[in-house]
N, C-alpha and C. Protein backbone atom coordinates (compact mmCIF):
# COMPACT_ATOMS: atom_id res chain seq x y z
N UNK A 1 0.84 -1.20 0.00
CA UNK A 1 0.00 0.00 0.00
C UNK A 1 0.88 1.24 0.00
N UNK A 2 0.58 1.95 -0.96
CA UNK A 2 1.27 3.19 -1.07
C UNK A 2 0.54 4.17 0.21
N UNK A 3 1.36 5.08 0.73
CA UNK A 3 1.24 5.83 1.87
C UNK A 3 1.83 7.22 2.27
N UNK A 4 0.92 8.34 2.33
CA UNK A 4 1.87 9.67 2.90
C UNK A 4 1.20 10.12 4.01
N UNK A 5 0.54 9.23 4.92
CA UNK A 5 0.49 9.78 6.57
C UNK A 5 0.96 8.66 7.28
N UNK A 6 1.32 9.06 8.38
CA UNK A 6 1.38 8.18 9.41
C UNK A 6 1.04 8.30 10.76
N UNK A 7 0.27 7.68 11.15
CA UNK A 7 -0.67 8.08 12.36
C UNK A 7 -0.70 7.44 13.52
N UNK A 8 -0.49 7.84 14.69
CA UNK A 8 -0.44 7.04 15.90
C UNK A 8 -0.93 7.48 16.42
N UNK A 9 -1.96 6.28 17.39
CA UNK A 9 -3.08 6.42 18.52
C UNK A 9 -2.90 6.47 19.92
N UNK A 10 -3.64 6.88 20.67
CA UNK A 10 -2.98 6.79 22.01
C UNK A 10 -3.18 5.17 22.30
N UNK A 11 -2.17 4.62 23.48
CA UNK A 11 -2.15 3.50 24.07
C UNK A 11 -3.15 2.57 23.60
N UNK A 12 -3.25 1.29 23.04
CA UNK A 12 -4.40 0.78 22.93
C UNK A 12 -5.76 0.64 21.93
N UNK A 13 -5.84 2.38 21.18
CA UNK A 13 -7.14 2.93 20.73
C UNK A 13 -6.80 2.65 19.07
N UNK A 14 -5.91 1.77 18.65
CA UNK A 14 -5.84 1.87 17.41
C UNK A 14 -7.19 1.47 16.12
N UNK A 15 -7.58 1.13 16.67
CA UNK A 15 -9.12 0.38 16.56
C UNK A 15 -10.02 1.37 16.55
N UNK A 16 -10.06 2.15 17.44
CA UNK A 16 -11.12 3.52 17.09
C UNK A 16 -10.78 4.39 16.61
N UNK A 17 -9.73 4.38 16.42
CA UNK A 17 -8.69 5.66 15.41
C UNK A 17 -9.32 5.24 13.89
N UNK A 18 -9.36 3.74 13.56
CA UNK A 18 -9.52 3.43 12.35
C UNK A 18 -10.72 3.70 11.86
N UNK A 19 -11.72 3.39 13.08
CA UNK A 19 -13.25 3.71 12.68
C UNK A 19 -13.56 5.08 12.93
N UNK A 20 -12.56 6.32 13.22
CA UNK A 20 -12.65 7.82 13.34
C UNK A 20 -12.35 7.57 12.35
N UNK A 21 -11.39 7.16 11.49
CA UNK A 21 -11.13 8.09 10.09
C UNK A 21 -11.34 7.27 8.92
N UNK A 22 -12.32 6.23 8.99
CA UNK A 22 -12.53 5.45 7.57
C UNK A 22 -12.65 6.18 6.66
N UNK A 23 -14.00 6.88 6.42
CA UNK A 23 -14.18 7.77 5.40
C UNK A 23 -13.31 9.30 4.85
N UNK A 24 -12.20 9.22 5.67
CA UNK A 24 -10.89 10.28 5.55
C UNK A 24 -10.24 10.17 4.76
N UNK A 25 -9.48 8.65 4.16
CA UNK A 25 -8.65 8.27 3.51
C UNK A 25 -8.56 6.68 3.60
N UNK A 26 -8.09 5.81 2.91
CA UNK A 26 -7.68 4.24 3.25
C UNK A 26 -6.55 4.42 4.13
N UNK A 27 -7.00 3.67 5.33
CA UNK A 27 -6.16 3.22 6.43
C UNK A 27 -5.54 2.57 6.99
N UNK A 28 -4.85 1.53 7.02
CA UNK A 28 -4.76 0.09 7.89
C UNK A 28 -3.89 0.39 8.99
N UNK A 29 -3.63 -0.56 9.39
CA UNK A 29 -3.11 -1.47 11.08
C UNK A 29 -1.38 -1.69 10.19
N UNK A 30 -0.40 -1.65 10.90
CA UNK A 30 1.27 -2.09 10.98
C UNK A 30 1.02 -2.75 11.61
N UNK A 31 2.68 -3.44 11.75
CA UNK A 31 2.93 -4.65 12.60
C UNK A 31 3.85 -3.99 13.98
N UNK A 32 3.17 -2.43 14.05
CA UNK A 32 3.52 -1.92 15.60
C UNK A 32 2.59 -1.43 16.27
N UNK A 33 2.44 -1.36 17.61
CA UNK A 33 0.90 -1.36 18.20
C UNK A 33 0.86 0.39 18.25
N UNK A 34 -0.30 0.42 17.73
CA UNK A 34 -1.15 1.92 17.98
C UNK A 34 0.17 2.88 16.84
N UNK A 35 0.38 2.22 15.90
CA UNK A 35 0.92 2.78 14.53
C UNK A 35 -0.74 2.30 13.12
N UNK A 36 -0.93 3.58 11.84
CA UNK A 36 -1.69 3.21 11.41
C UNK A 36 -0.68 3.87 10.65
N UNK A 37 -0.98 3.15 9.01
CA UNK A 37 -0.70 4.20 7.78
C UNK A 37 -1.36 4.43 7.04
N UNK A 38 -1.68 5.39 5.79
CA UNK A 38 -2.76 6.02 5.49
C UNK A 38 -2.38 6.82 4.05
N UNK A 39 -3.26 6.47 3.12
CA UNK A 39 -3.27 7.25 2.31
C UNK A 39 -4.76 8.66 2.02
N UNK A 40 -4.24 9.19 2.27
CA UNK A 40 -5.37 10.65 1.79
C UNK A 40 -4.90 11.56 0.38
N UNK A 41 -6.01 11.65 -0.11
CA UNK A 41 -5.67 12.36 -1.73
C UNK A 41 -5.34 14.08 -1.56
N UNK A 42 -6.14 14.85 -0.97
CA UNK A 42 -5.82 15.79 -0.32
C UNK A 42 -5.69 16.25 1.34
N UNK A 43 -4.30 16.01 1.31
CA UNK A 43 -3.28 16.71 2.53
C UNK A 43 -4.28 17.51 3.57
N UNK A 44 -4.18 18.75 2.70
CA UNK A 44 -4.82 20.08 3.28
C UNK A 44 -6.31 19.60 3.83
N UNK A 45 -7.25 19.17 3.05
CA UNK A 45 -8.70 19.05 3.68
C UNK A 45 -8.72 17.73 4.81
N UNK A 46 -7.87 16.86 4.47
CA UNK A 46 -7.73 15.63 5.80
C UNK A 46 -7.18 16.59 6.73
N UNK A 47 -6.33 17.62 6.85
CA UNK A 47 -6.50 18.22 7.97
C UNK A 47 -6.97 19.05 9.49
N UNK A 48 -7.57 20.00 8.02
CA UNK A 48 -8.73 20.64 8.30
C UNK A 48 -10.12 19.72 8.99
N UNK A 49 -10.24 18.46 8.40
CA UNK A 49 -11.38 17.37 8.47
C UNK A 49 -11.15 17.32 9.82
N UNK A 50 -9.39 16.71 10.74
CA UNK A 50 -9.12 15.78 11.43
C UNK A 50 -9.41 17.60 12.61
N UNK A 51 -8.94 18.24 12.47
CA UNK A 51 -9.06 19.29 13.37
C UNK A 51 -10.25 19.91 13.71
N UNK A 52 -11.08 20.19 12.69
CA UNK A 52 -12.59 19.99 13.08
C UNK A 52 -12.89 19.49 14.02
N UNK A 53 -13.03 17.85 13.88
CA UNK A 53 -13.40 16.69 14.45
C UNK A 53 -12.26 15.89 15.01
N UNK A 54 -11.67 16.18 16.22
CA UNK A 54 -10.59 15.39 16.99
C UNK A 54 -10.98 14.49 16.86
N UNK A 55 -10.25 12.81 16.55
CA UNK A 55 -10.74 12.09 17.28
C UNK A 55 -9.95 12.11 18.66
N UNK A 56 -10.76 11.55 19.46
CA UNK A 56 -9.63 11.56 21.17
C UNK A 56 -8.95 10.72 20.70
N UNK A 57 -8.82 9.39 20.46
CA UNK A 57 -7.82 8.62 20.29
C UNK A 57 -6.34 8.60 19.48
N UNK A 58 -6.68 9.88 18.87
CA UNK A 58 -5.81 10.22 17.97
C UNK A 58 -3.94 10.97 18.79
N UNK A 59 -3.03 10.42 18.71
CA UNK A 59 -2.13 11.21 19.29
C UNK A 59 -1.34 12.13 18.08
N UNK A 60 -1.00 11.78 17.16
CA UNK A 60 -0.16 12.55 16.28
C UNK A 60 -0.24 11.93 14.70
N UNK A 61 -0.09 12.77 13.80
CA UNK A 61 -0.08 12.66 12.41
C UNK A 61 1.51 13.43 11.70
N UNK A 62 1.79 12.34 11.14
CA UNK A 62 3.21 13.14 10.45
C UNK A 62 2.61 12.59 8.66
N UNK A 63 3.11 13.83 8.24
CA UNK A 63 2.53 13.56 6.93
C UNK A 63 3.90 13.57 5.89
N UNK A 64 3.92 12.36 5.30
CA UNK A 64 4.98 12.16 4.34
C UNK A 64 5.18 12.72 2.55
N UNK A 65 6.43 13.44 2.11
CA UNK A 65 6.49 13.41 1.39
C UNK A 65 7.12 12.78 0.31
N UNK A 66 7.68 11.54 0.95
CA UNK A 66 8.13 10.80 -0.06
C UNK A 66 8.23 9.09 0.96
N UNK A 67 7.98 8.01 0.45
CA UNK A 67 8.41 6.93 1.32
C UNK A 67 9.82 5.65 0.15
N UNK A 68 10.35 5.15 0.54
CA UNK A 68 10.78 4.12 -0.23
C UNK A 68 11.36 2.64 0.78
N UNK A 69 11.78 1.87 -0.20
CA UNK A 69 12.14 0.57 0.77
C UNK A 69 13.28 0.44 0.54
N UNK A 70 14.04 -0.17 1.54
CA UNK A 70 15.45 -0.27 1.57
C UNK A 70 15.83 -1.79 2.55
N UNK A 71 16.55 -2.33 1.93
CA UNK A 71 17.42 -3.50 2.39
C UNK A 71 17.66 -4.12 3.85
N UNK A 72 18.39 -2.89 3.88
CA UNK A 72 19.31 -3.40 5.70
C UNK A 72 19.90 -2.09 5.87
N UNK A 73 20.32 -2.03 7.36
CA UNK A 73 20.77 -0.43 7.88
C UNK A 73 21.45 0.38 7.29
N UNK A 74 22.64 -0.59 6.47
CA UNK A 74 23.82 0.25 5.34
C UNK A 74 22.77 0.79 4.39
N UNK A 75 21.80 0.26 3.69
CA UNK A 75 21.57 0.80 2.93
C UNK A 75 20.37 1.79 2.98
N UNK A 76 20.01 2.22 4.16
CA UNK A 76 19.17 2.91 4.39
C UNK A 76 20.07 4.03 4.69
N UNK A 77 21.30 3.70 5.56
CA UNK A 77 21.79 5.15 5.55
C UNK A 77 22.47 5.90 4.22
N UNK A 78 22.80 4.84 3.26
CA UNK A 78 22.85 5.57 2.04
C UNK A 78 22.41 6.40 1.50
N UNK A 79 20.99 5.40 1.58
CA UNK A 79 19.60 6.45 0.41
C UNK A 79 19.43 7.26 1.56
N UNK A 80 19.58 7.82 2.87
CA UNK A 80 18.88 8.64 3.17
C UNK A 80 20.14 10.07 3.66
N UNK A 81 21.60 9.58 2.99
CA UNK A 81 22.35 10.23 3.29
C UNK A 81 22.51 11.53 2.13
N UNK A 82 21.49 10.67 0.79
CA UNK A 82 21.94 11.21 -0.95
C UNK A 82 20.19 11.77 -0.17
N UNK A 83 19.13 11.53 0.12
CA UNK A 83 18.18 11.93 -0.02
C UNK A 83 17.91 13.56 1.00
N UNK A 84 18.30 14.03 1.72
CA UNK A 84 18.56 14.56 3.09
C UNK A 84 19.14 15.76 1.95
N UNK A 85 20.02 15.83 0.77
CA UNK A 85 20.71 17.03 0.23
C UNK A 85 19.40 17.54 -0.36
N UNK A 86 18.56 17.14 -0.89
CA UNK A 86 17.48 17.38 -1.37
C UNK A 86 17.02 18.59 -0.71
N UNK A 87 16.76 17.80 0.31
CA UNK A 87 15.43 19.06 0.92
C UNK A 87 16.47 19.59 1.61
N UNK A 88 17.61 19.90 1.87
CA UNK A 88 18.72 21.35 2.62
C UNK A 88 17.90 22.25 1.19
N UNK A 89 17.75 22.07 -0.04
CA UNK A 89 17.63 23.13 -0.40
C UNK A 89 15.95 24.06 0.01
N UNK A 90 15.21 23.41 0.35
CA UNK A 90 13.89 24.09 0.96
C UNK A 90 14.39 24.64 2.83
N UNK A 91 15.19 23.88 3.31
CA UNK A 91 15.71 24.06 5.15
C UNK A 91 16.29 25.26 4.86
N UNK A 92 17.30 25.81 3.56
CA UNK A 92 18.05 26.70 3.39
C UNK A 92 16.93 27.96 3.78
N UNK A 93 16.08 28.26 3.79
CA UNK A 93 14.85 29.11 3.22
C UNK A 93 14.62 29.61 5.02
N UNK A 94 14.55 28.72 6.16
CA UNK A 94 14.35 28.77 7.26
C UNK A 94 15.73 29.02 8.16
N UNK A 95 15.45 29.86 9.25
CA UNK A 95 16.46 29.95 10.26
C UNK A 95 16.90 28.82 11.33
N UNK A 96 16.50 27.96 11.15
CA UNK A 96 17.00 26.84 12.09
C UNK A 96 16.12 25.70 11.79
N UNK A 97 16.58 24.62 11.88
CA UNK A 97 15.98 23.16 11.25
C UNK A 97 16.55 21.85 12.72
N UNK A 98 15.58 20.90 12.63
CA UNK A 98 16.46 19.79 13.52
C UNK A 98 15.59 18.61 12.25
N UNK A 99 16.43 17.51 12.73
CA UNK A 99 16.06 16.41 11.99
C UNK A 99 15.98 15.11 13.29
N UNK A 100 14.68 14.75 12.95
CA UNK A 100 14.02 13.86 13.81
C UNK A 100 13.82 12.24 13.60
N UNK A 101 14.36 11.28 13.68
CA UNK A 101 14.23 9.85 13.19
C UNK A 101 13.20 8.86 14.17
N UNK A 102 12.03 8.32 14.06
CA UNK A 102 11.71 7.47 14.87
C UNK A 102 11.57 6.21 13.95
N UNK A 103 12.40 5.31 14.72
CA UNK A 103 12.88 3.74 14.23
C UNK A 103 11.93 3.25 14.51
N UNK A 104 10.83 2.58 13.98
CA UNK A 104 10.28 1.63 14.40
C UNK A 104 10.73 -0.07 13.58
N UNK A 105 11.73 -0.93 14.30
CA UNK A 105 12.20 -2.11 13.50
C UNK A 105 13.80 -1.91 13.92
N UNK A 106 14.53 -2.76 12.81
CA UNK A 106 16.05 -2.92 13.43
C UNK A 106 16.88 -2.44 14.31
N UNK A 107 16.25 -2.80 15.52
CA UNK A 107 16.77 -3.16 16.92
C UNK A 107 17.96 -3.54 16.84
N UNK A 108 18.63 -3.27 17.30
CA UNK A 108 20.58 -3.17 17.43
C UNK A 108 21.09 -2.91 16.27
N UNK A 109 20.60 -2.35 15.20
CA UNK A 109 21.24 -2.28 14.35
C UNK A 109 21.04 -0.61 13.51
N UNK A 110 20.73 0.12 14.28
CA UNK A 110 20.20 1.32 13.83
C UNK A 110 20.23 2.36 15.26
N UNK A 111 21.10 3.34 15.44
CA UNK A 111 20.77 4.61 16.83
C UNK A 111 20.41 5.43 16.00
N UNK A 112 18.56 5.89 16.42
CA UNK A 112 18.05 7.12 15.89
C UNK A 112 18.87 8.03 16.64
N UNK A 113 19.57 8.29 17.08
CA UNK A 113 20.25 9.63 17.57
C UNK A 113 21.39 9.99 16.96
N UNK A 114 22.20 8.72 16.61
CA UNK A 114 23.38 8.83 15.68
C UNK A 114 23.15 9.30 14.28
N UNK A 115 22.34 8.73 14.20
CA UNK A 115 21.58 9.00 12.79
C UNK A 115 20.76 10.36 12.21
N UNK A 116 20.66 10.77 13.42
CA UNK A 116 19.85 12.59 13.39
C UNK A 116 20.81 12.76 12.96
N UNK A 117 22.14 12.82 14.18
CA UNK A 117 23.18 13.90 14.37
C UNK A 117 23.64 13.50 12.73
N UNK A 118 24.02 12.48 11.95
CA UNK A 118 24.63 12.46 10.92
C UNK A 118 24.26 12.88 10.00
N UNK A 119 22.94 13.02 9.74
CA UNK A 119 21.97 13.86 8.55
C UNK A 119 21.66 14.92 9.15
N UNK A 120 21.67 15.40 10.35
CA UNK A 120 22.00 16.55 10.84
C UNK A 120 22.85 17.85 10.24
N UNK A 121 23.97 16.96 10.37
CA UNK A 121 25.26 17.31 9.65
C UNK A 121 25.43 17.35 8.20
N UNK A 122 24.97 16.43 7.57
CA UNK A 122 25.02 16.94 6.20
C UNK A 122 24.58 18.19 6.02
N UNK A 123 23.33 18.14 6.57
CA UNK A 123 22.35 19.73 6.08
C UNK A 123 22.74 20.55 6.64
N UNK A 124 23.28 20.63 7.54
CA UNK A 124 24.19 22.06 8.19
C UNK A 124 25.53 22.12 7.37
N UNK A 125 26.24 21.34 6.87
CA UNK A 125 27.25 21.49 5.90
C UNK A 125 26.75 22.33 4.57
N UNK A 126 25.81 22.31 4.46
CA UNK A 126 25.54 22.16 2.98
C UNK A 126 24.32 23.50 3.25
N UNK A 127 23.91 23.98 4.54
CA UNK A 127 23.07 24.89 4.49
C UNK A 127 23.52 26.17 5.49
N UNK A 128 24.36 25.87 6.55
CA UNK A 128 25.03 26.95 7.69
C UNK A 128 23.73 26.68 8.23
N UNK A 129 22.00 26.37 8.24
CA UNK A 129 20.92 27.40 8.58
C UNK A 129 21.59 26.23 10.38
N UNK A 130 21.39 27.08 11.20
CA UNK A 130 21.20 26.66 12.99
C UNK A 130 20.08 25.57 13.47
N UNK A 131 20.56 24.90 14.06
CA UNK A 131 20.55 23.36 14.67
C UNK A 131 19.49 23.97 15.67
N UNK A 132 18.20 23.37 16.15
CA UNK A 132 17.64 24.23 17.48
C UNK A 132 16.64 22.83 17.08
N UNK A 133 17.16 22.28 18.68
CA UNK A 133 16.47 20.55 18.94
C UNK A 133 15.02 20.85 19.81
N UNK A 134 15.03 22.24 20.30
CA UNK A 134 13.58 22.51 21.23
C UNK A 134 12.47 22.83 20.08
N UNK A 135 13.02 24.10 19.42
CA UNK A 135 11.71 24.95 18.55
C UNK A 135 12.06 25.30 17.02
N UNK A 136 12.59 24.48 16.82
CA UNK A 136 12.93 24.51 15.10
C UNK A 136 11.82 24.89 14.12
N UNK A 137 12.60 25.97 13.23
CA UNK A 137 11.86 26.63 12.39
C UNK A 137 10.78 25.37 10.91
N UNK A 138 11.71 24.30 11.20
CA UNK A 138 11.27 24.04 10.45
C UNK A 138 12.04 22.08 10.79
N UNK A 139 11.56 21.07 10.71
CA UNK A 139 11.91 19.83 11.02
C UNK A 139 11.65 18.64 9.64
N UNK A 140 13.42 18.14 9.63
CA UNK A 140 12.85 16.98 8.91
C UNK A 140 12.57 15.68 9.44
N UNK A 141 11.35 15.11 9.09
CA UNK A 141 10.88 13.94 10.12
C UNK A 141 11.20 12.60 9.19
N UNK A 142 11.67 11.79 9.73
CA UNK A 142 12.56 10.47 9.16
C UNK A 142 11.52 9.52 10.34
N UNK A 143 10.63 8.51 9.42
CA UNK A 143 9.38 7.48 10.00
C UNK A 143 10.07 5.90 8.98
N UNK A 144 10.94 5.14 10.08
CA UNK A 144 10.86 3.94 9.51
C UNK A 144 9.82 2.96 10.11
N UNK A 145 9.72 2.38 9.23
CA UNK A 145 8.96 1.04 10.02
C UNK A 145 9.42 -0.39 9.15
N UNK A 146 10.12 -0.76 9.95
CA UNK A 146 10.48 -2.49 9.29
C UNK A 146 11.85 -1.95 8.47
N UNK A 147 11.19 -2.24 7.19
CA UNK A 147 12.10 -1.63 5.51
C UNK A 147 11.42 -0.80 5.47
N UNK A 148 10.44 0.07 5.45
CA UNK A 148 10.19 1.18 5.13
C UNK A 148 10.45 2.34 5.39
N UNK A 149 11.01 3.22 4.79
CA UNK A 149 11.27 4.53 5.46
C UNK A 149 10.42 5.92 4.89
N UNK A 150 9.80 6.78 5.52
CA UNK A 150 9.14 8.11 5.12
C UNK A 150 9.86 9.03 5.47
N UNK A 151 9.74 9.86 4.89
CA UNK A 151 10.39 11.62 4.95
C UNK A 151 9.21 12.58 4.91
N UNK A 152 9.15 13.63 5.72
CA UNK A 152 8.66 14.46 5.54
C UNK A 152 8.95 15.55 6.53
N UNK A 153 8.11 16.75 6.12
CA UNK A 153 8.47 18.46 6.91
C UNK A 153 7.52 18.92 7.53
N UNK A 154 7.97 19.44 8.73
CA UNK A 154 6.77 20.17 9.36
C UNK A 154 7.50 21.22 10.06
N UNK A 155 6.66 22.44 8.99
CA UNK A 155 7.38 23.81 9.63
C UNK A 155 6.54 24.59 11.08
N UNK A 156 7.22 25.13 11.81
CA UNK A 156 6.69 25.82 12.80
C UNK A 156 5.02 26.32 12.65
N UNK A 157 4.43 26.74 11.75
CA UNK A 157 3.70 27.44 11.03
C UNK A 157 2.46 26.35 11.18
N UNK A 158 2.53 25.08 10.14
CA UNK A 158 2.26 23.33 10.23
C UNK A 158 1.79 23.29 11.92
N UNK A 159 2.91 23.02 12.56
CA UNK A 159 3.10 22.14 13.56
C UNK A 159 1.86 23.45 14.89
N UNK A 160 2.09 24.73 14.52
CA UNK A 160 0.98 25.71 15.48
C UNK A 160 0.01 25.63 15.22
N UNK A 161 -0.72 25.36 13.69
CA UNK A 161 -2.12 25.11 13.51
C UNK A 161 -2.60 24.01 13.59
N UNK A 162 -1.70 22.75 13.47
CA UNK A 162 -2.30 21.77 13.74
C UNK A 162 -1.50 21.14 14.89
N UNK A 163 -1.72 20.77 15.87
CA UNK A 163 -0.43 20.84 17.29
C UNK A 163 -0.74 19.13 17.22
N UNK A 164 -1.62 18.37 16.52
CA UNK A 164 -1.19 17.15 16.35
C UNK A 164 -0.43 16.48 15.03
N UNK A 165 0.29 17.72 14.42
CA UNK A 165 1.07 17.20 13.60
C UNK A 165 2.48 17.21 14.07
N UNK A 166 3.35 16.22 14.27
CA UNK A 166 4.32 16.70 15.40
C UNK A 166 4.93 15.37 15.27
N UNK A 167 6.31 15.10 15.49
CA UNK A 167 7.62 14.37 15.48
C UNK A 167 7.05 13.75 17.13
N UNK A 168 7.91 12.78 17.28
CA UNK A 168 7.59 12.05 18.54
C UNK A 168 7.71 12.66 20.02
């Protein structure tokens, strides 16, 4: 299933998350608890929809702009070492950026923290714009699950109007 949200429920509620947003977009269940993924055709009005109408069960939505599959850890940090120059050129545009990874899958073989700091670093090489891990102008969000990995942005702007769009 092709996919550009990713949605997590509070503790437990993944099940009523699904029946809050059937008619939103196609949804299903991962193989991690109270993770859903999701395709919606328009971004903007599933937003607007989901903010309207909270569901309670709902904890956060990160919305992807690109996903692909990859092998094993080497080769994820590859593609995501060539993919990361990309968007420095939109981070360039903002005064401060952090980059956010939540691993869900290869357990000992992957530190989301090592892995910020290293694509961190590219984009500060390649952009000067300032590192700010509290209130960043602007965040790139890195969502694996298994082999899968998503990318996407959520600028300050994003993340104030909708306060459940948000990195972990």
């Amino acid at each position: 299933m092709e996919f550009n949200v990713i949605i997590t429920s509070f503790r437990g509620e993944q099940w009523e998350l699904l029946r809050a947003l059937k008619d939103k977009g196609t949804f299903k269940k991962t193989s991690f608890r109270d993770v859903l993924i999701g395709y919606v055709e328009d971004i903007q009005k599933f937003l607007e929809e989901i903010d309207k109408d909270l569901p309670l069960s709902l904890s956060r939505v990160v919305i992807l702009k690109e996903i692909f599959e990859f092998q094993d850890a080497d080769s994820l940090i590859k593609t995501l070492k060539q993919k990361v120059k990309a968007y420095a050129d939109v981070i360039k545009k903002y005064n401060s950026f952090r980059v956010t990874v939540e691993r869900r899958g290869l357990k000992g073989k992957l530190n989301s923290r090592e892995l910020e700091k290293k694509l961190g670093g590219i984009i500060y090489e390649q952009t000067k714009v300032k590192v700010d891990l509290k209130n960043p102008e602007i965040e790139l969000v890195i969502e694996i699950l298994d082999n899968v990995c998503g990318l996407g942005l959520i600028d300050a702007k994003l993340r104030k109007k909708y306060p459940f769009i948000r990195s972990k």
